[in-house]
C-alpha atoms as a PDB file:
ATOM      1  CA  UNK A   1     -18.117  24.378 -10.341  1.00  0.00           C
ATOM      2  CA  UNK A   2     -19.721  26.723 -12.943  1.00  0.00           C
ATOM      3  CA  UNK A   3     -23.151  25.209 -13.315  1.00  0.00           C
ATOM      4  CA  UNK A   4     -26.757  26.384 -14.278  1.00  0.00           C
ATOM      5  CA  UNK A   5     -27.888  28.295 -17.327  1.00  0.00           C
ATOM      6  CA  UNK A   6     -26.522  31.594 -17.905  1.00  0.00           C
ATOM      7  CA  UNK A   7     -28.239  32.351 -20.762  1.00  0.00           C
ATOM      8  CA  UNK A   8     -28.191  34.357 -23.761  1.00  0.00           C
ATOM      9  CA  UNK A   9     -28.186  38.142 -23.390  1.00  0.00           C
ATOM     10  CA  UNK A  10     -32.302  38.782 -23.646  1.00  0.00           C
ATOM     11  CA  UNK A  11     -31.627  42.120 -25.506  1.00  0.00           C
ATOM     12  CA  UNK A  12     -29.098  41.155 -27.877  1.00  0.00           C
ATOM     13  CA  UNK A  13     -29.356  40.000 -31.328  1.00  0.00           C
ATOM     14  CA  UNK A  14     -25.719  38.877 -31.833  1.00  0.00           C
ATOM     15  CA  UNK A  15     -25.040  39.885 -35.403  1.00  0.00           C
ATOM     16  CA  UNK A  16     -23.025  41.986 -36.558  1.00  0.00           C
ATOM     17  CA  UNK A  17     -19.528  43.226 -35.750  1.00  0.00           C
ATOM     18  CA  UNK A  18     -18.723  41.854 -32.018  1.00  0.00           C
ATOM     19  CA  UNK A  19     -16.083  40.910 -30.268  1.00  0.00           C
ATOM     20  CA  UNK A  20     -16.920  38.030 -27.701  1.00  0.00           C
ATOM     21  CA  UNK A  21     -14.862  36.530 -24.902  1.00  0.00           C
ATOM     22  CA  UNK A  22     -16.502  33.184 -24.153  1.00  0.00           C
ATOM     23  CA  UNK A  23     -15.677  30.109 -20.959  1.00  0.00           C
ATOM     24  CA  UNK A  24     -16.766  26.658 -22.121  1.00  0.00           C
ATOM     25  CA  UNK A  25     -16.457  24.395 -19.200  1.00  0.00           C
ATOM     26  CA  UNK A  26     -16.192  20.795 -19.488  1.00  0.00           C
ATOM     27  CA  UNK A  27     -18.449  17.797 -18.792  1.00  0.00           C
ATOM     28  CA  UNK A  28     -18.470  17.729 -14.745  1.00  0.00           C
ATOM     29  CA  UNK A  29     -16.088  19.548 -15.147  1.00  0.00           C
ATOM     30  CA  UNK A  30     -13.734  16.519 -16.150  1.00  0.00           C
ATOM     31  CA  UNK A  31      -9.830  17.694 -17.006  1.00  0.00           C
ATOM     32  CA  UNK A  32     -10.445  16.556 -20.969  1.00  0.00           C
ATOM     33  CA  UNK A  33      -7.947  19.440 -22.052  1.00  0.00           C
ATOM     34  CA  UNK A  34      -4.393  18.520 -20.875  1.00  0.00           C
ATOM     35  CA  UNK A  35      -3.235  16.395 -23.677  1.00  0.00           C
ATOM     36  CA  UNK A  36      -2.214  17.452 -26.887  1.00  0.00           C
ATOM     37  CA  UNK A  37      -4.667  14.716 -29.235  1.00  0.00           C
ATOM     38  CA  UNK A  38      -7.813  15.768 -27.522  1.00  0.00           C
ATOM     39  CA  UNK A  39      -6.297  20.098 -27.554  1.00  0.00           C
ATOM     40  CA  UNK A  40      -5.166  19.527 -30.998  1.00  0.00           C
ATOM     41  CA  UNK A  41      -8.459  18.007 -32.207  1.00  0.00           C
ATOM     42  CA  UNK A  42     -11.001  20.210 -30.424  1.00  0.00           C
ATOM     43  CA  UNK A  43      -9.095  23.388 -31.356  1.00  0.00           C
ATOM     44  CA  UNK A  44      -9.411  22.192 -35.031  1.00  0.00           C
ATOM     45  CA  UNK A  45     -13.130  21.966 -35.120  1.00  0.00           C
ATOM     46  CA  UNK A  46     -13.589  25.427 -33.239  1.00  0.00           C
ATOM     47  CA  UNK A  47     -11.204  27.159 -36.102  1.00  0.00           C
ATOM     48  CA  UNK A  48     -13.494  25.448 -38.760  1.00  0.00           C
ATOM     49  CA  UNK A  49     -16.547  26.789 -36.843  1.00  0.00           C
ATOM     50  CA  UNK A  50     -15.143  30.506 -36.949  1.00  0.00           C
ATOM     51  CA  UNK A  51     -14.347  29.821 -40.745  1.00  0.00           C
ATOM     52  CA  UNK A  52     -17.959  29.255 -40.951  1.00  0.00           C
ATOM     53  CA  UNK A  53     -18.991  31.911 -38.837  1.00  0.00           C
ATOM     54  CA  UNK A  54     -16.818  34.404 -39.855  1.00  0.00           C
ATOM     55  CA  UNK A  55     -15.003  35.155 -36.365  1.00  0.00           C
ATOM     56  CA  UNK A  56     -11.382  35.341 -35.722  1.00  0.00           C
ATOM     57  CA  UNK A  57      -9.907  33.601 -32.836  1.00  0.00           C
ATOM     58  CA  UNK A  58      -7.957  36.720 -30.895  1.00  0.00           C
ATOM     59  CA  UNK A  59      -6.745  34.167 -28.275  1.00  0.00           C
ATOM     60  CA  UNK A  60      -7.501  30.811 -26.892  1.00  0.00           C
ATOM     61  CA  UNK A  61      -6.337  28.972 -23.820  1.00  0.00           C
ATOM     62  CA  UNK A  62      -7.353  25.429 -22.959  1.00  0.00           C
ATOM     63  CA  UNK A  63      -7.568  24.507 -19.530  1.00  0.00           C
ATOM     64  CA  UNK A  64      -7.666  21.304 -18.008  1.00  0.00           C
ATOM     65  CA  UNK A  65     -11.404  21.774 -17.685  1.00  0.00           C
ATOM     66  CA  UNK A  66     -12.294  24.885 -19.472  1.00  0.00           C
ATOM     67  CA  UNK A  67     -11.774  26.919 -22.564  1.00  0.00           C
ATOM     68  CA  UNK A  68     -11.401  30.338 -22.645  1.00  0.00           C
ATOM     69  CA  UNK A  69     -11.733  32.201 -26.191  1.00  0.00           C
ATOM     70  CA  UNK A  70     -11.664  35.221 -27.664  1.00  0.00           C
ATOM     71  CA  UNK A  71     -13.321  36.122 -30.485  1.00  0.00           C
ATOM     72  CA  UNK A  72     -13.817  38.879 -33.229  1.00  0.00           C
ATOM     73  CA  UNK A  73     -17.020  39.399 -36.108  1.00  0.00           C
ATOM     74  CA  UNK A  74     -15.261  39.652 -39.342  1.00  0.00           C
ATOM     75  CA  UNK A  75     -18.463  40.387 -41.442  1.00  0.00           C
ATOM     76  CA  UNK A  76     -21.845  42.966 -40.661  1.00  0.00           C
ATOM     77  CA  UNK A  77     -23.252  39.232 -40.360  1.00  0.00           C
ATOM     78  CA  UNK A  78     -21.636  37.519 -38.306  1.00  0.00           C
ATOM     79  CA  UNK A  79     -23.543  35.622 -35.687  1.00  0.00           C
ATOM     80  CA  UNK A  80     -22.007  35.035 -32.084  1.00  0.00           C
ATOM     81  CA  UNK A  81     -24.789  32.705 -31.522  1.00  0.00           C
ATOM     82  CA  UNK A  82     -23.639  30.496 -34.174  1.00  0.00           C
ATOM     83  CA  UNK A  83     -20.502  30.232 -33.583  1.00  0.00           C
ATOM     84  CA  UNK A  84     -21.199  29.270 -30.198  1.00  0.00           C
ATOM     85  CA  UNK A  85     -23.545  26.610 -30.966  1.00  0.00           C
ATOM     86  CA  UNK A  86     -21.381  25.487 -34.353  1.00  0.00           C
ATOM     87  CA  UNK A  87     -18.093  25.419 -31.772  1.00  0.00           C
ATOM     88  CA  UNK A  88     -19.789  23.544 -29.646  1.00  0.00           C
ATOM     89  CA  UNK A  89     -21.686  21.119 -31.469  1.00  0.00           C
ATOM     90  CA  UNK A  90     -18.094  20.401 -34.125  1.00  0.00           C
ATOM     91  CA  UNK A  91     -15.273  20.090 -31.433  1.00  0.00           C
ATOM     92  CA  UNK A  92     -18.417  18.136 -29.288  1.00  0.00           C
ATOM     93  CA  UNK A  93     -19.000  15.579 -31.933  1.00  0.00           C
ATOM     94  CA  UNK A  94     -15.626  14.468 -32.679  1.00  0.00           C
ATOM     95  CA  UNK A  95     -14.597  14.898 -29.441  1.00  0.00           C
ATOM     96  CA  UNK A  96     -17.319  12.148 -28.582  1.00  0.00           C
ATOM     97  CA  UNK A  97     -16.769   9.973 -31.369  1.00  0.00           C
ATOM     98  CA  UNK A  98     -12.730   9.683 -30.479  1.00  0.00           C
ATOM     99  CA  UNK A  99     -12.878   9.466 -26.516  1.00  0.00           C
ATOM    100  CA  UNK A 100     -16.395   8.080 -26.116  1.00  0.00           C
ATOM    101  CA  UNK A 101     -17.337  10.938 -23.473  1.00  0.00           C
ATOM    102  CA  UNK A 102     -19.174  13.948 -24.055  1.00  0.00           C
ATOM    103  CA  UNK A 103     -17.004  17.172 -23.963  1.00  0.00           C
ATOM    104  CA  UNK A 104     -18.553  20.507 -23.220  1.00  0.00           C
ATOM    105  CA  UNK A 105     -21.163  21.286 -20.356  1.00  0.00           C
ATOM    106  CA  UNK A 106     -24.359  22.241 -21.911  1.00  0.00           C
ATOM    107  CA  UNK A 107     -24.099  26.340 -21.324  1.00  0.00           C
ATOM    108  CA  UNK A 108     -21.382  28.781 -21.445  1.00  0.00           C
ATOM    109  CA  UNK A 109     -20.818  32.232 -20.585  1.00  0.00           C
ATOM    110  CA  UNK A 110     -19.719  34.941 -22.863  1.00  0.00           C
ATOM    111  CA  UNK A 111     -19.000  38.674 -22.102  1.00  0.00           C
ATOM    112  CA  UNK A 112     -20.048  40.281 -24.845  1.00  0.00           C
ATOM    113  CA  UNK A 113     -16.378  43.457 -24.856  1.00  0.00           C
ATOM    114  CA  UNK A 114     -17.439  46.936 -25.099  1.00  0.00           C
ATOM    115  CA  UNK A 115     -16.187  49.408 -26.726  1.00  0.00           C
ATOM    116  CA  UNK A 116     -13.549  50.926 -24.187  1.00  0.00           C
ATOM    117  CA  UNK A 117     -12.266  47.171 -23.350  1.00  0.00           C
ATOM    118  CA  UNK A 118      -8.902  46.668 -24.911  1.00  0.00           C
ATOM    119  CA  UNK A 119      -8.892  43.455 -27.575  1.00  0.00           C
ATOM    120  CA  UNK A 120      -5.511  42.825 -26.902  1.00  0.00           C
ATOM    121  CA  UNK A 121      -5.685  43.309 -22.694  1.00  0.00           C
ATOM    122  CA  UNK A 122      -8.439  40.792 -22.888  1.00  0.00           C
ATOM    123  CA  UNK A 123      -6.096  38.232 -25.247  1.00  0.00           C
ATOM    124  CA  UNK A 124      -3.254  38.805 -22.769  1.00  0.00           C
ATOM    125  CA  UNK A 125      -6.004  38.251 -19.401  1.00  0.00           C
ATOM    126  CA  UNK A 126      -6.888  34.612 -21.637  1.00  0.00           C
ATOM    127  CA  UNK A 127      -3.366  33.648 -22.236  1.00  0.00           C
ATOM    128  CA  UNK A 128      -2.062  34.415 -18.501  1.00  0.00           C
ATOM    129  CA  UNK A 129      -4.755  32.192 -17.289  1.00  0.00           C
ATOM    130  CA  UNK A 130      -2.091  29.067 -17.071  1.00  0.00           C
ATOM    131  CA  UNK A 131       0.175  31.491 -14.995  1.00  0.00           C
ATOM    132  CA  UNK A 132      -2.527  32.769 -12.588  1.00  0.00           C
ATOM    133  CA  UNK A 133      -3.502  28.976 -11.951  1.00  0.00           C
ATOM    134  CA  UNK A 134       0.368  28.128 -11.520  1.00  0.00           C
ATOM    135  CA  UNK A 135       0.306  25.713 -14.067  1.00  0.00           C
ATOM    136  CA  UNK A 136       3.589  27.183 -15.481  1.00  0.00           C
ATOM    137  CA  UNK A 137       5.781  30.192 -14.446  1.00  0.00           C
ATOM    138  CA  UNK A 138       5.053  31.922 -18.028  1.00  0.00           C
ATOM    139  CA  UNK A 139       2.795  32.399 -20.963  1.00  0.00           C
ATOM    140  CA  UNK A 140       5.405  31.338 -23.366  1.00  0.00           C
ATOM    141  CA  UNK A 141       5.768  28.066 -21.579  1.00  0.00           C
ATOM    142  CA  UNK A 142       2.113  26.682 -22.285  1.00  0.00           C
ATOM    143  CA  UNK A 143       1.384  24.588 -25.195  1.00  0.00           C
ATOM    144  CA  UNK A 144      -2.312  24.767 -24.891  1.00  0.00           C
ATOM    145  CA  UNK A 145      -2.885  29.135 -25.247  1.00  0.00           C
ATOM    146  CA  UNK A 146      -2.282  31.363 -28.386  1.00  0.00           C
ATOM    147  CA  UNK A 147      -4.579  33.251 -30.998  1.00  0.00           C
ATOM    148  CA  UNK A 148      -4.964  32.382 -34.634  1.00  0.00           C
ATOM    149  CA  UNK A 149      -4.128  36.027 -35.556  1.00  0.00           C
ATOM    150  CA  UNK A 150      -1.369  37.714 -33.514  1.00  0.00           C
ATOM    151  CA  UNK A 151       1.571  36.043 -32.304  1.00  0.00           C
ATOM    152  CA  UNK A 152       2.104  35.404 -28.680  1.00  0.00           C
ATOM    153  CA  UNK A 153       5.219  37.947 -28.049  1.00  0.00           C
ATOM    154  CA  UNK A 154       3.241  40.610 -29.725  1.00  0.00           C
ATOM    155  CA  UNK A 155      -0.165  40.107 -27.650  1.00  0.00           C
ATOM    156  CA  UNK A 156       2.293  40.366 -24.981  1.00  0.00           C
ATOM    157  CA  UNK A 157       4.161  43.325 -25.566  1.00  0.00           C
ATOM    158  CA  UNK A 158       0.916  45.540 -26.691  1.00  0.00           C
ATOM    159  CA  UNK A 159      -0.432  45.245 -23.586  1.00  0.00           C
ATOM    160  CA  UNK A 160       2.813  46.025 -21.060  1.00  0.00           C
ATOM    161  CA  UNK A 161       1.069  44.907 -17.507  1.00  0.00           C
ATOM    162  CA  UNK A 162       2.860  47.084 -15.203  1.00  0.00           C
ATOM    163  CA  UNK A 163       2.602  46.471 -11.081  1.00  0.00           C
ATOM    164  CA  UNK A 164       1.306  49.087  -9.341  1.00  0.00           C
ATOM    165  CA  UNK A 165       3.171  52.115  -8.448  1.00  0.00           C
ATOM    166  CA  UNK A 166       4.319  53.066  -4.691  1.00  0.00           C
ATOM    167  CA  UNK A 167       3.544  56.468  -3.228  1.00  0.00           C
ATOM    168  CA  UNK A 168       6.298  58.339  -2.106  1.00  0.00           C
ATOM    169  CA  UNK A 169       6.362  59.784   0.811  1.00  0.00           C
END
């Protein structure tokens, strides 16, 4: 279970043009995320907080107890701290006031991509995440995973994942 306080970055000022891939775990860790109401509902409040943060969502994959995201600064001032927080506190809120249970864990961790990391390999890593856990035999067959800017065969064939190649000998 992914506890504690991770933190923000100490020598980071989060504005500006970032791209952030962020895990927000559940309450105890409680599988909240398998239906579509509660998916559905969350999802909407984290789109309006990247509306009001200006931040695309790249990809997103719900888990039964976690959230995976990836996101993308639009503007010079965009704030990856507040659209962490605004995420958060929205999809928390209604979240609560529907299903009477809080949502989200209070921290999360974020990977802040550099430069030389792929924004599409890092989509495709989020939406394989269902396959790798063996919730479903392929991306395409998870309702809960896809990206508010690129459609899901495209993410997919950008980034061709090959398996690794035998020596001959």
């Amino acid at each position: 279970m992914l506890t504690g306080n991770p933190g923000h970055l100490k020598s980071f000022d989060y504005l500006g043009l970032y791209r952030y891939f962020l895990t927000f775990c559940t309450d105890r860790r409680q599988p909240h995320l398998v239906a579509r109401g509660p998916v559905d509902l969350v999802l909407a409040q984290i789109v309006r907080a990247a509306g009001d943060a200006a931040f695309a969502i790249i990809a997103y994959c719900f888990m039964p107890d976690h959230l995976h995201l990836l996101i993308e600064a639009q503007s010079e001032h965009s704030d990856g701290r507040e659209f962490i927080k605004r995420a958060k506190q929205l999809s928390g809120y209604h979240f609560k006031q529907k299903f009477r249970t809080p949502l989200w864990q209070r921290y999360g961790f974020e990977h802040v991509l550099r430069d030389d990391e792929a924004t599409l390999s890092v989509a495709r890593y989020i939406l394989e995440n269902p396959v790798r856990a063996g919730l479903v035999a392929s991306v395409e067959d998870y309702s809960f995973a896809g990206s508010m800017v690129y459609p899901i065969a495209e993410i997919l064939a950008a980034v061709q994942m090959l398996p690794p190649s035998r020596k001959s000998g």
